[in-house]
Protein backbone atom coordinates (compact mmCIF):
# COMPACT_ATOMS: atom_id res chain seq x y z
CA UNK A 1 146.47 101.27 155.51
CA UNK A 2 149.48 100.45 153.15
CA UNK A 3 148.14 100.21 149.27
CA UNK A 4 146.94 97.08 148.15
CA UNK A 5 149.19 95.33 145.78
CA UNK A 6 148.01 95.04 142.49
CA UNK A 7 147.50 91.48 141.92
CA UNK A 8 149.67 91.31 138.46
CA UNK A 9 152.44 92.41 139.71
CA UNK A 10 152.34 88.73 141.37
CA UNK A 11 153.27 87.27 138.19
CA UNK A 12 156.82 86.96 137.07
CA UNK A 13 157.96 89.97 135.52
CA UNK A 14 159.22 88.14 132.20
CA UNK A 15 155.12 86.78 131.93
CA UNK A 16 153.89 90.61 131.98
CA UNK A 17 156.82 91.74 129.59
CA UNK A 18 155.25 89.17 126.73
CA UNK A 19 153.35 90.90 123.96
CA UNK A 20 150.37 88.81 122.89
CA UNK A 21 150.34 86.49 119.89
CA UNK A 22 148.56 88.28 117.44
CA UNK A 23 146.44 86.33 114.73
CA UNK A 24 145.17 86.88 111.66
CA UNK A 25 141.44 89.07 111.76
CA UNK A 26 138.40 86.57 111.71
CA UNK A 27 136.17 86.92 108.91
CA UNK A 28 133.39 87.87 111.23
CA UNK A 29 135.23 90.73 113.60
CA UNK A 30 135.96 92.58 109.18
CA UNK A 31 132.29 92.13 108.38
CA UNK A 32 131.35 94.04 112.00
CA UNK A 33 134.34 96.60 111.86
CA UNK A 34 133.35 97.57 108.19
CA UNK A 35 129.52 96.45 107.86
CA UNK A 36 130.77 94.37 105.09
CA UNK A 37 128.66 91.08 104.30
CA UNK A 38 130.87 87.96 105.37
CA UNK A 39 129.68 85.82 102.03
CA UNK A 40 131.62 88.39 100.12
CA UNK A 41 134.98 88.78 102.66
CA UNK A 42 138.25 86.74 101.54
CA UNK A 43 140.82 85.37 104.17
CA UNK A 44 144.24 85.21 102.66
CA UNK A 45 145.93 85.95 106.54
CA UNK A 46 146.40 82.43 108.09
CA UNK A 47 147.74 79.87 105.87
CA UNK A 48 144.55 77.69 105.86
CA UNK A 49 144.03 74.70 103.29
CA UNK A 50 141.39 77.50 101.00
CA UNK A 51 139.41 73.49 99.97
CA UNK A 52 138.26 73.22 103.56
CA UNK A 53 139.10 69.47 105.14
CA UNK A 54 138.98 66.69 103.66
CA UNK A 55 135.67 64.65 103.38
CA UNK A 56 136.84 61.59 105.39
CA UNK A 57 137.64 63.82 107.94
CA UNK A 58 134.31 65.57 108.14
CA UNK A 59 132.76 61.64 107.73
CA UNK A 60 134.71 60.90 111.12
CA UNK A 61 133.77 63.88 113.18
CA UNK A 62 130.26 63.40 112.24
CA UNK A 63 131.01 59.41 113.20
CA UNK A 64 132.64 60.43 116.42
CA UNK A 65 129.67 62.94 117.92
CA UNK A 66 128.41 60.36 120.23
CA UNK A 67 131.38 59.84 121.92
CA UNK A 68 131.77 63.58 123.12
CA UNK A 69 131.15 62.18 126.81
CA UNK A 70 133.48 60.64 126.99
CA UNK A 71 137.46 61.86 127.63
CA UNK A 72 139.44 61.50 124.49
CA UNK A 73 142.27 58.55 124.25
CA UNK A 74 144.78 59.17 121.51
CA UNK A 75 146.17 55.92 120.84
CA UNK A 76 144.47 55.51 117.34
CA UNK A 77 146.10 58.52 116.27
CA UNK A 78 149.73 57.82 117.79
CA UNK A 79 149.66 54.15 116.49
CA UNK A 80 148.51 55.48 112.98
CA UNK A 81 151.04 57.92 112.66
CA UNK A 82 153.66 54.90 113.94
CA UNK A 83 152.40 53.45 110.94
CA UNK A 84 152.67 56.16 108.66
CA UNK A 85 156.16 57.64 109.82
CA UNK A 86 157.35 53.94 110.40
CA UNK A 87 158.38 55.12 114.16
CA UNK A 88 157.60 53.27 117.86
CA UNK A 89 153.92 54.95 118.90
CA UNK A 90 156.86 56.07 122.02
CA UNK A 91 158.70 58.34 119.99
CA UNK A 92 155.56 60.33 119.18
CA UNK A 93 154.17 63.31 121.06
CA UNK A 94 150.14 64.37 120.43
CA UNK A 95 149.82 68.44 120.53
CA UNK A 96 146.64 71.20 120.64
CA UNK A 97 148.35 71.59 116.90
CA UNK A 98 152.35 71.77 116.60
CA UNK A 99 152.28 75.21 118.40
CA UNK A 100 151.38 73.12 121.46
CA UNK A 101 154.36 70.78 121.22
CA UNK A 102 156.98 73.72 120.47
CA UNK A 103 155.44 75.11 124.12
CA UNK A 104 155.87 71.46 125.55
CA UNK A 105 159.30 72.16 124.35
CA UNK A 106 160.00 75.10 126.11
CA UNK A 107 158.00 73.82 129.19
CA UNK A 108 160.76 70.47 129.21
CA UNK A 109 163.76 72.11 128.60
CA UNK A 110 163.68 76.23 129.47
CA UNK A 111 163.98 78.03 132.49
CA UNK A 112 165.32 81.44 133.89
CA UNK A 113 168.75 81.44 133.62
CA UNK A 114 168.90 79.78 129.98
CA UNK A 115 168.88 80.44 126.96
CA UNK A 116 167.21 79.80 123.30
CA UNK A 117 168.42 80.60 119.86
CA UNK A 118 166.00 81.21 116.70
CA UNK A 119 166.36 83.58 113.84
CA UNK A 120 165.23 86.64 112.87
CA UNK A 121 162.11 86.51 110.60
CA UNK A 122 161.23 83.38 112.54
CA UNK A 123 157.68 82.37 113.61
CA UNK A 124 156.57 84.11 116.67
CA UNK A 125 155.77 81.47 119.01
CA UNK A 126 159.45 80.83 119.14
CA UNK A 127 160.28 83.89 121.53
CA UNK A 128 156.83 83.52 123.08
CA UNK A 129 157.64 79.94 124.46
CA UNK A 130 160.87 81.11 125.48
CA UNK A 131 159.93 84.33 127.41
CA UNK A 132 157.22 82.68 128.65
CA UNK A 133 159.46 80.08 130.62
CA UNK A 134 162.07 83.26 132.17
CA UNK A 135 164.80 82.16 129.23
CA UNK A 136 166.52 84.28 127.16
CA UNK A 137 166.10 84.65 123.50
CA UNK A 138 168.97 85.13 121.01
CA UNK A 139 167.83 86.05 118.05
CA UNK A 140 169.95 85.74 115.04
CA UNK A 141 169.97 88.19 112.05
CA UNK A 142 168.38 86.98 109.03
CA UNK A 143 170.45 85.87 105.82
CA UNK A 144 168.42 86.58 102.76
CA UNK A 145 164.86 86.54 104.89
CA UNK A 146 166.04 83.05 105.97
CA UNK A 147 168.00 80.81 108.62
CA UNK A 148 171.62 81.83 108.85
CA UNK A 149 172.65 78.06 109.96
CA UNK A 150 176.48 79.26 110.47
CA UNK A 151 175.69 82.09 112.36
CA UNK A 152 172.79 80.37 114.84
CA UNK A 153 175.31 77.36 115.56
CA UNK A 154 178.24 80.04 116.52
CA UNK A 155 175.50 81.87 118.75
CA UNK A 156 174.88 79.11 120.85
CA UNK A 157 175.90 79.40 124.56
CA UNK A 158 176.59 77.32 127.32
CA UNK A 159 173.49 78.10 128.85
CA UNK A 160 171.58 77.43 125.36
CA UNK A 161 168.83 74.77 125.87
CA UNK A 162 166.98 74.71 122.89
CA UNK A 163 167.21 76.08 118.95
CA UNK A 164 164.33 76.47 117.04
CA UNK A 165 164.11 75.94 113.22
CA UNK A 166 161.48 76.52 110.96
CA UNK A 167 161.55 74.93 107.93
CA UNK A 168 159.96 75.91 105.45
CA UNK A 169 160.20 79.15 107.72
CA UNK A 170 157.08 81.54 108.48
CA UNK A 171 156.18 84.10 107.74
CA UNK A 172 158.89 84.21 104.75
CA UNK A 173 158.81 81.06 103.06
CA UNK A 174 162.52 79.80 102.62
CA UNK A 175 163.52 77.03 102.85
CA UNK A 176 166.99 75.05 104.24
CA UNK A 177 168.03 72.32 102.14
CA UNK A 178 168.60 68.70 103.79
CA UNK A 179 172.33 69.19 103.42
CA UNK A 180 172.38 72.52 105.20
CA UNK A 181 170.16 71.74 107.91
CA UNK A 182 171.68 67.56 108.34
CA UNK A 183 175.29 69.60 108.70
CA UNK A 184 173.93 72.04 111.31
CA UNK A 185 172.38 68.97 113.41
CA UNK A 186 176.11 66.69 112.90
CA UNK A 187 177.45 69.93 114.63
CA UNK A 188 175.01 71.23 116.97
CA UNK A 189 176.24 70.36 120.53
CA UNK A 190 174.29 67.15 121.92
CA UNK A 191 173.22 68.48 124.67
CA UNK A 192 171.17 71.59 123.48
CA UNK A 193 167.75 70.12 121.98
CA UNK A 194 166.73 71.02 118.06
CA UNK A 195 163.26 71.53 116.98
CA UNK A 196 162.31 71.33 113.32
CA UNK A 197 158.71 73.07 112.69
CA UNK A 198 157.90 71.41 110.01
CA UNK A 199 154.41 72.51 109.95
CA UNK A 200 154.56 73.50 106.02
CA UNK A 201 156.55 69.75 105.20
CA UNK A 202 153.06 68.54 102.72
CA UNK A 203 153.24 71.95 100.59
CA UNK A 204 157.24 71.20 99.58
CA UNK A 205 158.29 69.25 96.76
CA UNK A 206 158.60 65.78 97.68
CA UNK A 207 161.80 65.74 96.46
CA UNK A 208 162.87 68.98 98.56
CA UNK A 209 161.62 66.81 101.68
CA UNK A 210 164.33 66.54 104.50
CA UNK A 211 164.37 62.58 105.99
CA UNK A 212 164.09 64.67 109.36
CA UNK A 213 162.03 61.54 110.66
CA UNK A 214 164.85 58.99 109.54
CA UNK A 215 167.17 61.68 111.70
CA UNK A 216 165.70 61.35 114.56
CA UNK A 217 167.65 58.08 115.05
CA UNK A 218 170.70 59.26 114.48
CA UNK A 219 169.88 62.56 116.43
CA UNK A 220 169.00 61.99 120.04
CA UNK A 221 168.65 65.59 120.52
CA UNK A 222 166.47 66.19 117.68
CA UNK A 223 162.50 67.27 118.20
CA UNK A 224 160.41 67.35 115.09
CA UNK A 225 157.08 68.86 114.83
CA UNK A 226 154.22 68.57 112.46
CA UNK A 227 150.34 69.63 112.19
CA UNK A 228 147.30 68.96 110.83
CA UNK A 229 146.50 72.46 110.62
CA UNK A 230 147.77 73.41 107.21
CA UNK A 231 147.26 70.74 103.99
CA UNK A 232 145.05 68.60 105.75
CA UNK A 233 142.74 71.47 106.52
CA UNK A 234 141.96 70.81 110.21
CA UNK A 235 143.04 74.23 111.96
CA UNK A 236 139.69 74.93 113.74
CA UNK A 237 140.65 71.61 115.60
CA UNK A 238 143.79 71.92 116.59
CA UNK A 239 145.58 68.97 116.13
CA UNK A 240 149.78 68.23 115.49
CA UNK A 241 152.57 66.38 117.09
CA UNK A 242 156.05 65.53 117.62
CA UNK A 243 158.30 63.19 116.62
CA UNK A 244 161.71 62.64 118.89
CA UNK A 245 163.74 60.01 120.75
CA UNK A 246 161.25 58.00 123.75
CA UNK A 247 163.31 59.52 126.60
CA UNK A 248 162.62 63.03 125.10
CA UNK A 249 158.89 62.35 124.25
CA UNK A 250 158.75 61.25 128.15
CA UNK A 251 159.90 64.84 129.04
CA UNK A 252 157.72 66.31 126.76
CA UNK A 253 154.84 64.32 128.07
CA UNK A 254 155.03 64.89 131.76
CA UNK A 255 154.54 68.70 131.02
CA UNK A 256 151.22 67.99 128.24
CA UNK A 257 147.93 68.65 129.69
CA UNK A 258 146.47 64.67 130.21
CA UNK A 259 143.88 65.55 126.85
CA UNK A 260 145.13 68.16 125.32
CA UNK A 261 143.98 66.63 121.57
CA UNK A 262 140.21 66.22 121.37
CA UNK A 263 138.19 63.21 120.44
CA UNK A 264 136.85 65.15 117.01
CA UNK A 265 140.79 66.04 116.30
CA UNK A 266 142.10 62.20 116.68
CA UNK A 267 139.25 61.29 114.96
CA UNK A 268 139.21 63.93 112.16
CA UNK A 269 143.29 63.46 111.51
CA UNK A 270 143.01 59.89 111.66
CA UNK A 271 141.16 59.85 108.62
CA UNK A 272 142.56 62.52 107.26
CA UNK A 273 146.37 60.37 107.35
CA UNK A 274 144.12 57.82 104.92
CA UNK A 275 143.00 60.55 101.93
CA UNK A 276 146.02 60.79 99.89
CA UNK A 277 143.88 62.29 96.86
CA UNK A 278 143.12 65.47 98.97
CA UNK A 279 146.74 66.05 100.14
CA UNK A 280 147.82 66.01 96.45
CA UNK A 281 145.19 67.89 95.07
CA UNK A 282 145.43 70.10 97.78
CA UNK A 283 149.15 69.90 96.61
CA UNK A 284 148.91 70.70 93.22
CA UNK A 285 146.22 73.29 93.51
CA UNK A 286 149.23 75.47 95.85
CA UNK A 287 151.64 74.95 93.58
CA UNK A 288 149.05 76.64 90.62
CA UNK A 289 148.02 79.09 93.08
CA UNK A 290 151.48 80.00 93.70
CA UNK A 291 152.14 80.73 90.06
CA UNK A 292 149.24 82.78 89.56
CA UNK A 293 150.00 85.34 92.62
CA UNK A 294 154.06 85.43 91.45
CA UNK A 295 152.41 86.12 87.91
CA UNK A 296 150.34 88.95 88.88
CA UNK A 297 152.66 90.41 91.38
CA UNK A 298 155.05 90.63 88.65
CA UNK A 299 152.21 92.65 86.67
CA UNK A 300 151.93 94.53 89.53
CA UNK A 301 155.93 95.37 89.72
CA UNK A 302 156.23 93.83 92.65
CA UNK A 303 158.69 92.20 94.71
CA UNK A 304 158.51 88.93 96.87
CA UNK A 305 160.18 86.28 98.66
CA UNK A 306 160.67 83.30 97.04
CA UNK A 307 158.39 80.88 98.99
CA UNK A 308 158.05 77.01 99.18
CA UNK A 309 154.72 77.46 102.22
CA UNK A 310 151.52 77.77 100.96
CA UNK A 311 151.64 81.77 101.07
CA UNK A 312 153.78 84.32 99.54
CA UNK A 313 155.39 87.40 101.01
CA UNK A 314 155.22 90.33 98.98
CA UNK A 315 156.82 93.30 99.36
CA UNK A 316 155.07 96.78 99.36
CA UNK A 317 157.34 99.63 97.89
CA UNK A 318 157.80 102.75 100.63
CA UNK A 319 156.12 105.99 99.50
CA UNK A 320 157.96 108.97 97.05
CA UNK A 321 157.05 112.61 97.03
CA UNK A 322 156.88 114.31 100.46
CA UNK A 323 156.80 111.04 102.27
CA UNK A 324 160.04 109.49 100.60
CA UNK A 325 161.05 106.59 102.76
CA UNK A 326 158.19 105.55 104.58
CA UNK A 327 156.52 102.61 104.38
CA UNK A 328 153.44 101.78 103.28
CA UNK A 329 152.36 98.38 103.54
CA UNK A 330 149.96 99.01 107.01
CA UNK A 331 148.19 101.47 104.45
CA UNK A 332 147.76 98.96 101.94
CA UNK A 333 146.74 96.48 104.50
CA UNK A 334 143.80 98.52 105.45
CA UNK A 335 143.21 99.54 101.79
CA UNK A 336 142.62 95.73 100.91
CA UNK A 337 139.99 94.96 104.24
CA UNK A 338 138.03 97.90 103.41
CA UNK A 339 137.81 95.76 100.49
CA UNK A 340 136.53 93.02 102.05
CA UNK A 341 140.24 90.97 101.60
CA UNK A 342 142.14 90.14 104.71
CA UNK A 343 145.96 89.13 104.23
CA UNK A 344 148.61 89.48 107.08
CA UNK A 345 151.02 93.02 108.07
CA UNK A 346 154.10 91.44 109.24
CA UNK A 347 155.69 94.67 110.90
CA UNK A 348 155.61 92.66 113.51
CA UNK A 349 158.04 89.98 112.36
CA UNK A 350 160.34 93.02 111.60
CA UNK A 351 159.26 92.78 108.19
CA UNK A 352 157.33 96.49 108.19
CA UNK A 353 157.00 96.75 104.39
CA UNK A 354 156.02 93.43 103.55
CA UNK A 355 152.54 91.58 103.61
CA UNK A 356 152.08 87.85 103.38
CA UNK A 357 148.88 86.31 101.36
CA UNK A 358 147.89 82.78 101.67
CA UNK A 359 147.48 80.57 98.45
CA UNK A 360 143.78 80.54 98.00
CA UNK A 361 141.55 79.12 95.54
CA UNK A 362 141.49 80.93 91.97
CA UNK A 363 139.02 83.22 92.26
CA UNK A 364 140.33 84.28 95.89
CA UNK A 365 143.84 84.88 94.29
CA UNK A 366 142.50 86.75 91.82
CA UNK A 367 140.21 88.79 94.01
CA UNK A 368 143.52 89.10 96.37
CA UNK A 369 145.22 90.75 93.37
CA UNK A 370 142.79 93.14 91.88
CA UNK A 371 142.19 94.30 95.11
CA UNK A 372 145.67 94.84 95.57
CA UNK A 373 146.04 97.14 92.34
CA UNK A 374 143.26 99.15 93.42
CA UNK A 375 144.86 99.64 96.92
CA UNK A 376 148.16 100.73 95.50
CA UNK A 377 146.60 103.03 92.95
CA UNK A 378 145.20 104.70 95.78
């Protein structure tokens, strides 16, 4: 008898080419790899809010546990983000976080045979929504760790369907001013489709802020995205959304799963949108914690990329002696969870000497940078 097929080879070839997202190591996989005791362990690796959530949000998932029976409806959360962005409740697209709505994205508008354009540096999901649909990706080189505007509008194609933009970007943390990025949207052709991932928008400046919102009216091809997962501390629950033109949400929501946001998520970032105090405290204690790892990196003679997330890329200098040239930052990255701190290798972003560290509270920045000395040292 003829060899059975193996079954995977059923799947599209551009599926099984896709190397899986990797994300930052749990606190509980370091305490069993190393025996180390997870009250002592600090996660620097996924840009989480280091305060936890906010307390009206924990108030309303403890206030919504009796409705787990029943299927989740997210009006409340639509019409209070209408209220909040001043925007029709039609114009706004729920997501399992804004990673879900940048696949919605690619679900709407790619297919083999097309084409999407995002930078170098860029945040991985990007080429993962786009391979994962049979498009190609152009990926444009990097100006200064950044988006090179000029060079990803003369890379578009014909067959170019969507262009991602992060901004801030991640992993590096620049940033594209309002001007830049309003000029790139006036000449982007109309009928390729712009996403913003704004996912770090709460952690900038409010006067750094781009209207992207107000844009979206003048901007029918404009897709802006948004999450709950970063200031407002809800990343366990996976909650973020969209904000476009109603015959673009439409697109996006034919392709969304029919409950892809769950009842504790609508419920949690519905209060959430209410506790200003926490945003700006969670606000202010970024922009302290941001000084205080630029301060001891500079100690430290370090480099880094000037950042406006709520994490800093720092870069690890390359070996001397009989190694001369290569690079050590994977070294120091499993220097640091032998010590019990976990921050994130970004070889992987085509970064390979640089390591990005989430803001944390004080002690955890400090810990972060003593532990970083010792690695170095040896």
């Amino acid at each position: 008898m003829p060899d059975i097929m193996d079954i995977c080879e059923l799947s599209p070839a551009y599926v099984r080419a896709i190397a899986p997202y990797q994300p930052g190591k749990p606190i509980t996989e370091l305490a069993r790899e190393f025996g180390l005791d997870e009250r002592t362990i600090v996660k620097l690796a996924s840009n989480e809010n280091p305060r936890g959530l906010s307390p009206k949000a924990l108030a309303a998932i403890e206030a919504a546990l009796p409705d787990l029976a029943r299927y989740p409806d997210g009006f409340d959360l639509s019409q209070a983000l209408s209220r909040r962005l001043g925007v029709p409740m039609e114009q706004i697209v729920l997501g399992n976080g804004s990673n879900d709505v940048l696949e919605l994205a690619g679900m709407a508008f790619l297919a083999p045979g097309c084409s999407a354009v995002y930078s170098q540096h860029a945040f991985a999901v990007y080429p993962l929504a786009t391979q994962a649909r049979g498009a190609q990706g152009i990926v444009v080189p990097a100006k200064n760790f950044g988006h090179d505007l000029e060079a990803m509008l003369a890379a578009i194609r014909p067959d170019t369907h969507v262009v991602f933009i992060a901004n801030p970007n991640n992993p590096t943390g620049t940033m594209l001013s309002a001007a830049e990025l309003e000029s790139f949207l006036r000449r982007a052709p109309r009928h390729v489709v712009v996403v913003v991932d704004e996912a770090y928008n709460e952690y900038l400046d409010p006067a750094l802020r781009c209207p992207s919102i107000a844009w979206v009216g003048r901007f029918p091809n404009l897709i802006v995205t948004r999450t709950f997962s970063k200031v407002y501390g809800l990343a366990g629950l996976r909650v973020g959304y969209g904000v476009c033109r109603p015959e673009l949400a439409d697109l996006l929501n034919r392709v969304r799963q029919p409950f892809n946001v769950n009842n504790l998520a609508i419920a949690a970032a519905v209060a959430a949108l209410t506790d200003e105090d926490f945003v700006r405290e969670s606000y202010e204690l970024n922009v302290a914690g941001m000084t205080q790892l630029r301060e001891g990196c500079q100690r430290l003679g370090l480099a880094w990329i000037p950042s406006y997330g709520n994490f800093l890329t720092v870069e690890i200098p390359r070996s001397i002696g009989d190694d001369a040239g290569q690079s050590q930052a994977g070294a120091v990255f499993q220097k640091l969870l032998r010590l019990g701190v976990i921050v994130r290798p970004l070889a992987g972003y085509g970064l390979p000497d640089h390591l990005r560290v989430t803001i944390g509270l004080a002690p955890e920045n400090a810990r972060f940078l003593e532990a970083l000395d010792a690695a170095l040292k040896g």
